[in-house]
C-alpha atoms as a PDB file:
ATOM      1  CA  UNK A   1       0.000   0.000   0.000  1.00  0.00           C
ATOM      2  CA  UNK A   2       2.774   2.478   0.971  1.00  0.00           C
ATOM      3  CA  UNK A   3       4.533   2.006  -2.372  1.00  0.00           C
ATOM      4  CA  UNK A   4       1.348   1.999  -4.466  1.00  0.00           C
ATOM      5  CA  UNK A   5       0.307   5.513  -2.454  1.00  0.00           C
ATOM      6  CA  UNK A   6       4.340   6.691  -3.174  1.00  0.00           C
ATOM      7  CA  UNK A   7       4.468   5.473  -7.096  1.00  0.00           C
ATOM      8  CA  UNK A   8       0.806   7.836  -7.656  1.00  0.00           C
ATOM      9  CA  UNK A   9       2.531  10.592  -5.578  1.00  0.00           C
ATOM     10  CA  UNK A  10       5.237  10.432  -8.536  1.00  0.00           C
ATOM     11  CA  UNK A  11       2.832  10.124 -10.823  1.00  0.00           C
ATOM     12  CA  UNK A  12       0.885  12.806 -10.051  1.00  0.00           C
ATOM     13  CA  UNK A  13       4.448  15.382  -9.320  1.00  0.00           C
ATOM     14  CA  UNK A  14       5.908  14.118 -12.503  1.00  0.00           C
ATOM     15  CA  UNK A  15       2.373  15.439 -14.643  1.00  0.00           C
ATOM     16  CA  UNK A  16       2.191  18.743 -12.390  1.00  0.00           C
ATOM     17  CA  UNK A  17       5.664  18.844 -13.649  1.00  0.00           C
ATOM     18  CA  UNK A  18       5.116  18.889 -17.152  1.00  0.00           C
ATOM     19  CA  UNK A  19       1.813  21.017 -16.988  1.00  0.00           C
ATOM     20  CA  UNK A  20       4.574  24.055 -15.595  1.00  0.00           C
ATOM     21  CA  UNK A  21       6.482  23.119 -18.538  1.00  0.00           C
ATOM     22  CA  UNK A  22       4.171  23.136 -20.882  1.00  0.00           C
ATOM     23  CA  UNK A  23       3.116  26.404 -19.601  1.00  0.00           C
ATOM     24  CA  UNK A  24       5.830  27.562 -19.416  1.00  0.00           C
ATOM     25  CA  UNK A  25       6.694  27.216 -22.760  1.00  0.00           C
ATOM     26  CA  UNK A  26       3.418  28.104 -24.204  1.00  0.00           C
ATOM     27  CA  UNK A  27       4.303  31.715 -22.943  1.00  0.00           C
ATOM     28  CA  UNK A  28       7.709  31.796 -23.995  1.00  0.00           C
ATOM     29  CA  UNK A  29       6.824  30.726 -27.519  1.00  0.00           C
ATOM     30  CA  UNK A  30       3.314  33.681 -26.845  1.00  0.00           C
ATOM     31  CA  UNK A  31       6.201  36.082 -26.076  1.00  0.00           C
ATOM     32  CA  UNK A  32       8.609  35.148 -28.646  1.00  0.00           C
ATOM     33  CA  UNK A  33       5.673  35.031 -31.323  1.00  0.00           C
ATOM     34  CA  UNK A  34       4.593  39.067 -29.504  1.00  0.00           C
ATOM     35  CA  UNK A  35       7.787  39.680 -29.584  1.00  0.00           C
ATOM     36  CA  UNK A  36       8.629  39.174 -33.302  1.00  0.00           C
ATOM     37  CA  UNK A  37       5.333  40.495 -34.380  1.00  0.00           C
ATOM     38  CA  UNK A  38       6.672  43.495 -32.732  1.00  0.00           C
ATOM     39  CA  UNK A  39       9.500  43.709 -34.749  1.00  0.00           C
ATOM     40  CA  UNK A  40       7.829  43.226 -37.754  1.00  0.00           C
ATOM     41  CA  UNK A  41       5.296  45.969 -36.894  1.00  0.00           C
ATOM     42  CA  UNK A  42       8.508  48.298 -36.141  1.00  0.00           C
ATOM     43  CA  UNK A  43       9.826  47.413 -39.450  1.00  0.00           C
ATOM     44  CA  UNK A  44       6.534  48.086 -41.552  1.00  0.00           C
ATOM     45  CA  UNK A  45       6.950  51.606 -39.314  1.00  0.00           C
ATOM     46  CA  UNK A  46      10.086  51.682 -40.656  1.00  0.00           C
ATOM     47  CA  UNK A  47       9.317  51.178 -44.057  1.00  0.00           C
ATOM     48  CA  UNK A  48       7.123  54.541 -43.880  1.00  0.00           C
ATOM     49  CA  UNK A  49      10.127  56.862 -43.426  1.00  0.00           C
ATOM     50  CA  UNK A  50      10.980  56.663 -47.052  1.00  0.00           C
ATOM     51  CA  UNK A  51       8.850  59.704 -47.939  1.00  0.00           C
ATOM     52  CA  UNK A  52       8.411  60.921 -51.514  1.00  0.00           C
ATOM     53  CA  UNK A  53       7.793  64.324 -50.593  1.00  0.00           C
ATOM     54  CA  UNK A  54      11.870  65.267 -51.146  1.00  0.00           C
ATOM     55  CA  UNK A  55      10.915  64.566 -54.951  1.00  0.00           C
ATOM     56  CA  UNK A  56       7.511  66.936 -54.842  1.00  0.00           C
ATOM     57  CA  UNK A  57       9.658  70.084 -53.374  1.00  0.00           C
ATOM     58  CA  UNK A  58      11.663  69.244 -56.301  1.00  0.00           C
ATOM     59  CA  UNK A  59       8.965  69.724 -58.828  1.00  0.00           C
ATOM     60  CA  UNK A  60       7.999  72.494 -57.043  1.00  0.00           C
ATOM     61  CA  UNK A  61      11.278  74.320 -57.274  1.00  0.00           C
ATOM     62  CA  UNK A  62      11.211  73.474 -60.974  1.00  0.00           C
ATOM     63  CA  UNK A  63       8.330  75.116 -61.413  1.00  0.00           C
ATOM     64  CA  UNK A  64       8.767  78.200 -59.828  1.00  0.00           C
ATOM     65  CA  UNK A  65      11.792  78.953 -61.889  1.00  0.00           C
ATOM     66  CA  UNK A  66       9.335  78.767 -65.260  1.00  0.00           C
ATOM     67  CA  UNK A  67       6.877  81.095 -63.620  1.00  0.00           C
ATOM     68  CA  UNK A  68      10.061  83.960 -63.095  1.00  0.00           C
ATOM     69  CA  UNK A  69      11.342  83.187 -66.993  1.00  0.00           C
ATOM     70  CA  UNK A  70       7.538  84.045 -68.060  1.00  0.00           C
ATOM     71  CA  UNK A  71       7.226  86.976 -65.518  1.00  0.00           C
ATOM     72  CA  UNK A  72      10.592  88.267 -67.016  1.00  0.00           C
ATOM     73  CA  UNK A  73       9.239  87.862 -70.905  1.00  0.00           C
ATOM     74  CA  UNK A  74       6.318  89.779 -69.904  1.00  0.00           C
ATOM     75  CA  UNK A  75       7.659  92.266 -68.638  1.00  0.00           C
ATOM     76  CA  UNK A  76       8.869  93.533 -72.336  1.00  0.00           C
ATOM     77  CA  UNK A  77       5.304  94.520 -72.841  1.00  0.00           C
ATOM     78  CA  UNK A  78       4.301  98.260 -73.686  1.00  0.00           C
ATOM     79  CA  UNK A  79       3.541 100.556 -71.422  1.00  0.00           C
ATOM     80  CA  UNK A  80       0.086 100.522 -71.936  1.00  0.00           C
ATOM     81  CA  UNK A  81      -2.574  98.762 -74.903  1.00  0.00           C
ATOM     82  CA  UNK A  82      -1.857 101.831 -77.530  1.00  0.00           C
ATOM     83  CA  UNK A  83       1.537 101.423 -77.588  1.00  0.00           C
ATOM     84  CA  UNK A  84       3.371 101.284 -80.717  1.00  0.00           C
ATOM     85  CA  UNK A  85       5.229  97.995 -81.875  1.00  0.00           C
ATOM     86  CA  UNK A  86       8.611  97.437 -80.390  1.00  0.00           C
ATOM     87  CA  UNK A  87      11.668  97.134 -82.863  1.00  0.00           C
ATOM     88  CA  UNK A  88      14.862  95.298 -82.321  1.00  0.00           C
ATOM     89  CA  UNK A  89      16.360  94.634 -79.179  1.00  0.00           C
ATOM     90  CA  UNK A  90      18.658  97.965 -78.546  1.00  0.00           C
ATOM     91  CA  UNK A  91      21.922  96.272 -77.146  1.00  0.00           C
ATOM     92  CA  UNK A  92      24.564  98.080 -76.538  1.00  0.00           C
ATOM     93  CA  UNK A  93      22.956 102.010 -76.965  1.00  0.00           C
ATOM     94  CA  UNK A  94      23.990 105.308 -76.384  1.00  0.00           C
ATOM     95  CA  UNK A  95      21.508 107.839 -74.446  1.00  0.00           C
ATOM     96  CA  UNK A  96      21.349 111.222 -74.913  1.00  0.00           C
ATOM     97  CA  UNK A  97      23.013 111.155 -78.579  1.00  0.00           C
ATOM     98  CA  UNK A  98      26.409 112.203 -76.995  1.00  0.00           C
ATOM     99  CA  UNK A  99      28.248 111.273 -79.921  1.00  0.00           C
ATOM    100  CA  UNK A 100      30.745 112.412 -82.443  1.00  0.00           C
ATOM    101  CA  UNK A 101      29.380 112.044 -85.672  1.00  0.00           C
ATOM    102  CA  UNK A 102      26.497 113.445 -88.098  1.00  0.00           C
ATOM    103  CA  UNK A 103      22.868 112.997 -87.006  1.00  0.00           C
ATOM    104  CA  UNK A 104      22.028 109.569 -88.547  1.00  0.00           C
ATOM    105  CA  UNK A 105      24.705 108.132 -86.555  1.00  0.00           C
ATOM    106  CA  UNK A 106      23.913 109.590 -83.539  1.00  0.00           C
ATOM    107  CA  UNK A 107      20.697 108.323 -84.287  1.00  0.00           C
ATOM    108  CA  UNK A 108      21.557 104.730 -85.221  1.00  0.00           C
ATOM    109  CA  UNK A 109      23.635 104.393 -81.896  1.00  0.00           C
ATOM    110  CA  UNK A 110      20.119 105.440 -79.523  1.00  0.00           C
ATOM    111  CA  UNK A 111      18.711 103.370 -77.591  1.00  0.00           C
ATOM    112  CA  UNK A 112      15.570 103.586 -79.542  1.00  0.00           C
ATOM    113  CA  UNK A 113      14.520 104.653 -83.242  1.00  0.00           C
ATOM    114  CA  UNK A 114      11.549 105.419 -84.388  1.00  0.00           C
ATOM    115  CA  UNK A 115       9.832 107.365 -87.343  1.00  0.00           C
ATOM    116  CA  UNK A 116       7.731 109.889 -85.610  1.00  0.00           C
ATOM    117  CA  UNK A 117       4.971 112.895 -86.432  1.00  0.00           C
ATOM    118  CA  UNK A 118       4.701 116.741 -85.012  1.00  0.00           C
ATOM    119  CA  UNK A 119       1.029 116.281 -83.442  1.00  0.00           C
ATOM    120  CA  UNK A 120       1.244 119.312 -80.849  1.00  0.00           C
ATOM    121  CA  UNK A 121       3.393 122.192 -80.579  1.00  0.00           C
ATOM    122  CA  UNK A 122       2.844 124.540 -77.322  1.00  0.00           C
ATOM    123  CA  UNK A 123       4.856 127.702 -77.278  1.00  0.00           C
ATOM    124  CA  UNK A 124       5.893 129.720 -74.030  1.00  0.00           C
ATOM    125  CA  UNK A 125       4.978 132.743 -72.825  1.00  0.00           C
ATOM    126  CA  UNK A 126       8.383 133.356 -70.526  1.00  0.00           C
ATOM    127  CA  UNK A 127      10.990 136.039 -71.809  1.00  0.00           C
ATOM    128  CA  UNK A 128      13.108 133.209 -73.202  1.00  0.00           C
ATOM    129  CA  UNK A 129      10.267 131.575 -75.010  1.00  0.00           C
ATOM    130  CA  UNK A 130      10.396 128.154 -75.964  1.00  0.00           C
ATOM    131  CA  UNK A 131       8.768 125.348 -78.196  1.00  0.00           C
ATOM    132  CA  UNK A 132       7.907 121.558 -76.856  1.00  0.00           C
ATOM    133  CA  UNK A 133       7.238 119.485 -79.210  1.00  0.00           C
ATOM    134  CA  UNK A 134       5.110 116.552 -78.863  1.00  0.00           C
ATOM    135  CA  UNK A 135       5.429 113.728 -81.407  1.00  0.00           C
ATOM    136  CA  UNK A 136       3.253 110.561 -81.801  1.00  0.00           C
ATOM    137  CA  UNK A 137       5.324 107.667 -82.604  1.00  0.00           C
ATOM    138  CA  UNK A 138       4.348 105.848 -85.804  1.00  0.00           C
ATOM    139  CA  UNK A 139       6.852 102.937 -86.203  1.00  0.00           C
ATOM    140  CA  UNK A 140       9.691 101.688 -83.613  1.00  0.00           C
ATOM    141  CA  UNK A 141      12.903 100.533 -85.758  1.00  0.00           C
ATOM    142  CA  UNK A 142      14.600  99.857 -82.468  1.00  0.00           C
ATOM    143  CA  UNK A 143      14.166  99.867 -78.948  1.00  0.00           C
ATOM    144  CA  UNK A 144      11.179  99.144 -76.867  1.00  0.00           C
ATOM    145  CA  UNK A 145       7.656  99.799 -77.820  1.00  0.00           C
ATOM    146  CA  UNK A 146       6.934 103.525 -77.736  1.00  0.00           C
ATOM    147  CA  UNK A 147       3.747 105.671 -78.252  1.00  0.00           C
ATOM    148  CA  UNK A 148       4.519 109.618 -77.515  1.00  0.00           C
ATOM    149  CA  UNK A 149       7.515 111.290 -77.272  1.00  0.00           C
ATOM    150  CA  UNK A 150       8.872 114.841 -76.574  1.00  0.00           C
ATOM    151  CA  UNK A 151      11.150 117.515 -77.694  1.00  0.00           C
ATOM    152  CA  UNK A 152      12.211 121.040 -77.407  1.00  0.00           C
ATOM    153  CA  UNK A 153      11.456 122.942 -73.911  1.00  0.00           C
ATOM    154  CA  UNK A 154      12.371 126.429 -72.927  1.00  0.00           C
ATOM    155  CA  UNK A 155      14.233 128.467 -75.143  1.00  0.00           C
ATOM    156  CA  UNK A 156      13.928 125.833 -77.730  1.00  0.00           C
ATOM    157  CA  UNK A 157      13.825 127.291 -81.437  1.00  0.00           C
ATOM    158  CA  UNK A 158      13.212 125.629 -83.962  1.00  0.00           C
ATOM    159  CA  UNK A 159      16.140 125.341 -87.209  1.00  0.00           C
ATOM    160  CA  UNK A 160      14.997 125.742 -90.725  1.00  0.00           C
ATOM    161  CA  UNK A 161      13.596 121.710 -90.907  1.00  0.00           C
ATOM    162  CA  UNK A 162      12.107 121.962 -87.857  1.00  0.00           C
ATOM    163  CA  UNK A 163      10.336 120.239 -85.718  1.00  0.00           C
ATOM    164  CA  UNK A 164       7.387 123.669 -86.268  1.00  0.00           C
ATOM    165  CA  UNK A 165       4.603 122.443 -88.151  1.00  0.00           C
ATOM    166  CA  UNK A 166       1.950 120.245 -86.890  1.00  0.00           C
ATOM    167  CA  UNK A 167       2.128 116.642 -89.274  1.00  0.00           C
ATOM    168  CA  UNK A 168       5.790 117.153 -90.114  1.00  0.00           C
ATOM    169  CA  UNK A 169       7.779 113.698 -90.041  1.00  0.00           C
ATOM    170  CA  UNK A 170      11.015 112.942 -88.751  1.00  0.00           C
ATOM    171  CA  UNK A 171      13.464 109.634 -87.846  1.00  0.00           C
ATOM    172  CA  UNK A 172      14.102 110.441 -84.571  1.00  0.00           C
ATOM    173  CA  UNK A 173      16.851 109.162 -81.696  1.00  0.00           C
ATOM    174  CA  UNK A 174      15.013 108.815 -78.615  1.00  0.00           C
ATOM    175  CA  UNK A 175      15.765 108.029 -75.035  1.00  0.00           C
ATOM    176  CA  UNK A 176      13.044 105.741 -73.248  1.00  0.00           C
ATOM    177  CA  UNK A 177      11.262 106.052 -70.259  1.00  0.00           C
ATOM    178  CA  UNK A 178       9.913 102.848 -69.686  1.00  0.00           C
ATOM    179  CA  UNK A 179       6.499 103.932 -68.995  1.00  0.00           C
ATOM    180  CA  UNK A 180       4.655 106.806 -69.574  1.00  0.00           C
ATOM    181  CA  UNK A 181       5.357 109.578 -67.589  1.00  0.00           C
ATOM    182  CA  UNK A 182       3.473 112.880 -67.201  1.00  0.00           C
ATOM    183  CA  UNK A 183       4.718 115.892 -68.477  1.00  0.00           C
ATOM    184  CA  UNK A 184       4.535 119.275 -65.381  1.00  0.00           C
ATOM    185  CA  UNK A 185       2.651 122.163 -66.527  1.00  0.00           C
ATOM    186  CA  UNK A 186       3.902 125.328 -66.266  1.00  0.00           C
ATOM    187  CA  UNK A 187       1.265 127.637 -65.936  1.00  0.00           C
ATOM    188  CA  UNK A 188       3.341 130.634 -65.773  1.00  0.00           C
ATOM    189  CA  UNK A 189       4.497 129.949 -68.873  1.00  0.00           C
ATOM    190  CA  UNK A 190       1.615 129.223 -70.625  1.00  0.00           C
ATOM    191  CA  UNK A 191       2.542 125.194 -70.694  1.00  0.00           C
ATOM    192  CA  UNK A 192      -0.676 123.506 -69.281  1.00  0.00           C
ATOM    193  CA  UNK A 193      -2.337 119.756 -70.111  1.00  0.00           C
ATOM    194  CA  UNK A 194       1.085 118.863 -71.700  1.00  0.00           C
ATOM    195  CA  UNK A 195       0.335 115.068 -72.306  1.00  0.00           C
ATOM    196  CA  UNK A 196       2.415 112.370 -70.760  1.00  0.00           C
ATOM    197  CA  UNK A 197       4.939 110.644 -73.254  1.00  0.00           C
ATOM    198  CA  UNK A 198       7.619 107.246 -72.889  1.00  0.00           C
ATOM    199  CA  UNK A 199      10.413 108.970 -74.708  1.00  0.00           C
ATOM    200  CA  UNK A 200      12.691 111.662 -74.968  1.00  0.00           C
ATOM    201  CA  UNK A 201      13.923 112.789 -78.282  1.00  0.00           C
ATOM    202  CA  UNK A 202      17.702 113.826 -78.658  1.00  0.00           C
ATOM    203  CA  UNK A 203      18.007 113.860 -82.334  1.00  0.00           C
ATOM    204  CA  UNK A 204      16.103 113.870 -85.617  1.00  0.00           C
ATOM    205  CA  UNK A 205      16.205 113.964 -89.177  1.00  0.00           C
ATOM    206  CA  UNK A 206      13.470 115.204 -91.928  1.00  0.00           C
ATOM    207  CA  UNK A 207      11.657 113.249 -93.844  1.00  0.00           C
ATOM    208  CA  UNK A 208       9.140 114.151 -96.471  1.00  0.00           C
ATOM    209  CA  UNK A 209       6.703 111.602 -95.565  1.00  0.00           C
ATOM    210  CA  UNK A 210       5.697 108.542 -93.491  1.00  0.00           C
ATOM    211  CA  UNK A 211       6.862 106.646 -96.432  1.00  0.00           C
ATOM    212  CA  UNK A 212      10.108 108.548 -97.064  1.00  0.00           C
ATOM    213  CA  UNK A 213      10.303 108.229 -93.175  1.00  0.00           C
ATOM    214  CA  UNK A 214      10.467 104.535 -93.207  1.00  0.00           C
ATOM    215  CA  UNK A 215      12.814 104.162 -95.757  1.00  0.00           C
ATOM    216  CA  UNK A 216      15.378 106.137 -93.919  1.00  0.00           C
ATOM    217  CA  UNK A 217      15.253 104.755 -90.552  1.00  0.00           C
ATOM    218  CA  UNK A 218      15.307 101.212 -92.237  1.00  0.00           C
ATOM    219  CA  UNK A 219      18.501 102.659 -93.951  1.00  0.00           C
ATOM    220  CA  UNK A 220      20.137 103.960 -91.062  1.00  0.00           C
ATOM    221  CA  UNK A 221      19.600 100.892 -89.091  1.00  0.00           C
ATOM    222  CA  UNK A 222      21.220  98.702 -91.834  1.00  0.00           C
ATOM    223  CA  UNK A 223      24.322 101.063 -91.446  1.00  0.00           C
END
């Protein structure tokens, strides 16, 4: 009896026994399985770092520099929708006609040429008197687009070809503004409503007519 109750005592130890270790490695293998599916979580994680947006600030750059090359060709535009067509790109230019030579070559070395008409002519009333001349621009040979331009000023007088009759054409040398900018009156002079012009002529030559006009500045370009 003693060894029968001693050999199920064994028994029973040796099963509790390997219930613990069965346990025991049931959770080792739960935490090793957690465990790993942790790490393979954290690499998935992981895997979300490579962003794409490095290649979309690219693009981004990219296209910003197109918008500044368009903003720059736009800005060649005329001053304002009336303006006359521009002519060819002035280069290298020479404002104010300071220049030794005749007329046509001080006028082929401005920084803009254009064939241009006597359209207002206001005289002053001061002791020294004076002519300005206002000219509408009919055709840009060089330079940027242009619409009015102006000559003469106090104490201006005319020379025998002028600029002194209203419709008179000339090839003229001019000196751009940019813009249209508005002319001061001068009311003590008699100079009032002067209109605003882009351009400031420094030298001119007669022509007979528009046509006549046309030809020369297209021959003093070529020159």
């Amino acid at each position: 009896m003693a060894e029968a109750a001693y050999a199920s005592g064994m028994r029973r130890a040796l099963c509790l026994a390997v219930v613990v270790i069965a346990t025991a490695c049931g959770e080792t293998e739960s935490d090793g399985s957690s465990a790993t599916g942790g790490a393979s979580s954290g690499g998935t994680s992981s895997g979300g770092t490579s962003s794409g947006g490095t290649s979309s600030g690219g693009a981004s750059g990219s296209g910003g520099g197109g918008t500044g090359g368009n903003a720059g060709s736009g800005g060649s535009a005329g001053a304002d929708g009336s303006a006359g067509t521009g002519g060819t790109d002035a280069g290298s230019c020479q404002e104010g006609g300071v220049l030794d030579g005749g007329a046509e070559a001080i006028i082929a070395a401005a920084c803009a040429v254009a064939v241009v008409k006597v359209t207002r002519i206001d005289e002053e009333c001061s002791g020294a008197g004076g002519a300005h001349v206002t000219f509408d621009v009919i055709a840009v040979g060089k330079g940027p687009a242009l619409t009015r331009v102006s000559y003469g000023g106090h104490a201006y007088y005319a020379p025998p070809d002028g600029p002194d009759k209203l419709g008179e054409y000339f090839v003229a040398g001019i000196d751009p503004f940019g813009k249209l900018v508005a002319q001061p009156d001068s009311p003590g002079w008699c100079i009032t409503g002067l209109p605003s012009v882009d351009g400031r002529v420094h030298a001119l030559v007669e022509a007979a007519s528009e046509a006549a006009a046309k030809t020369q500045m297209a021959a003093i370009l070529a020159k």
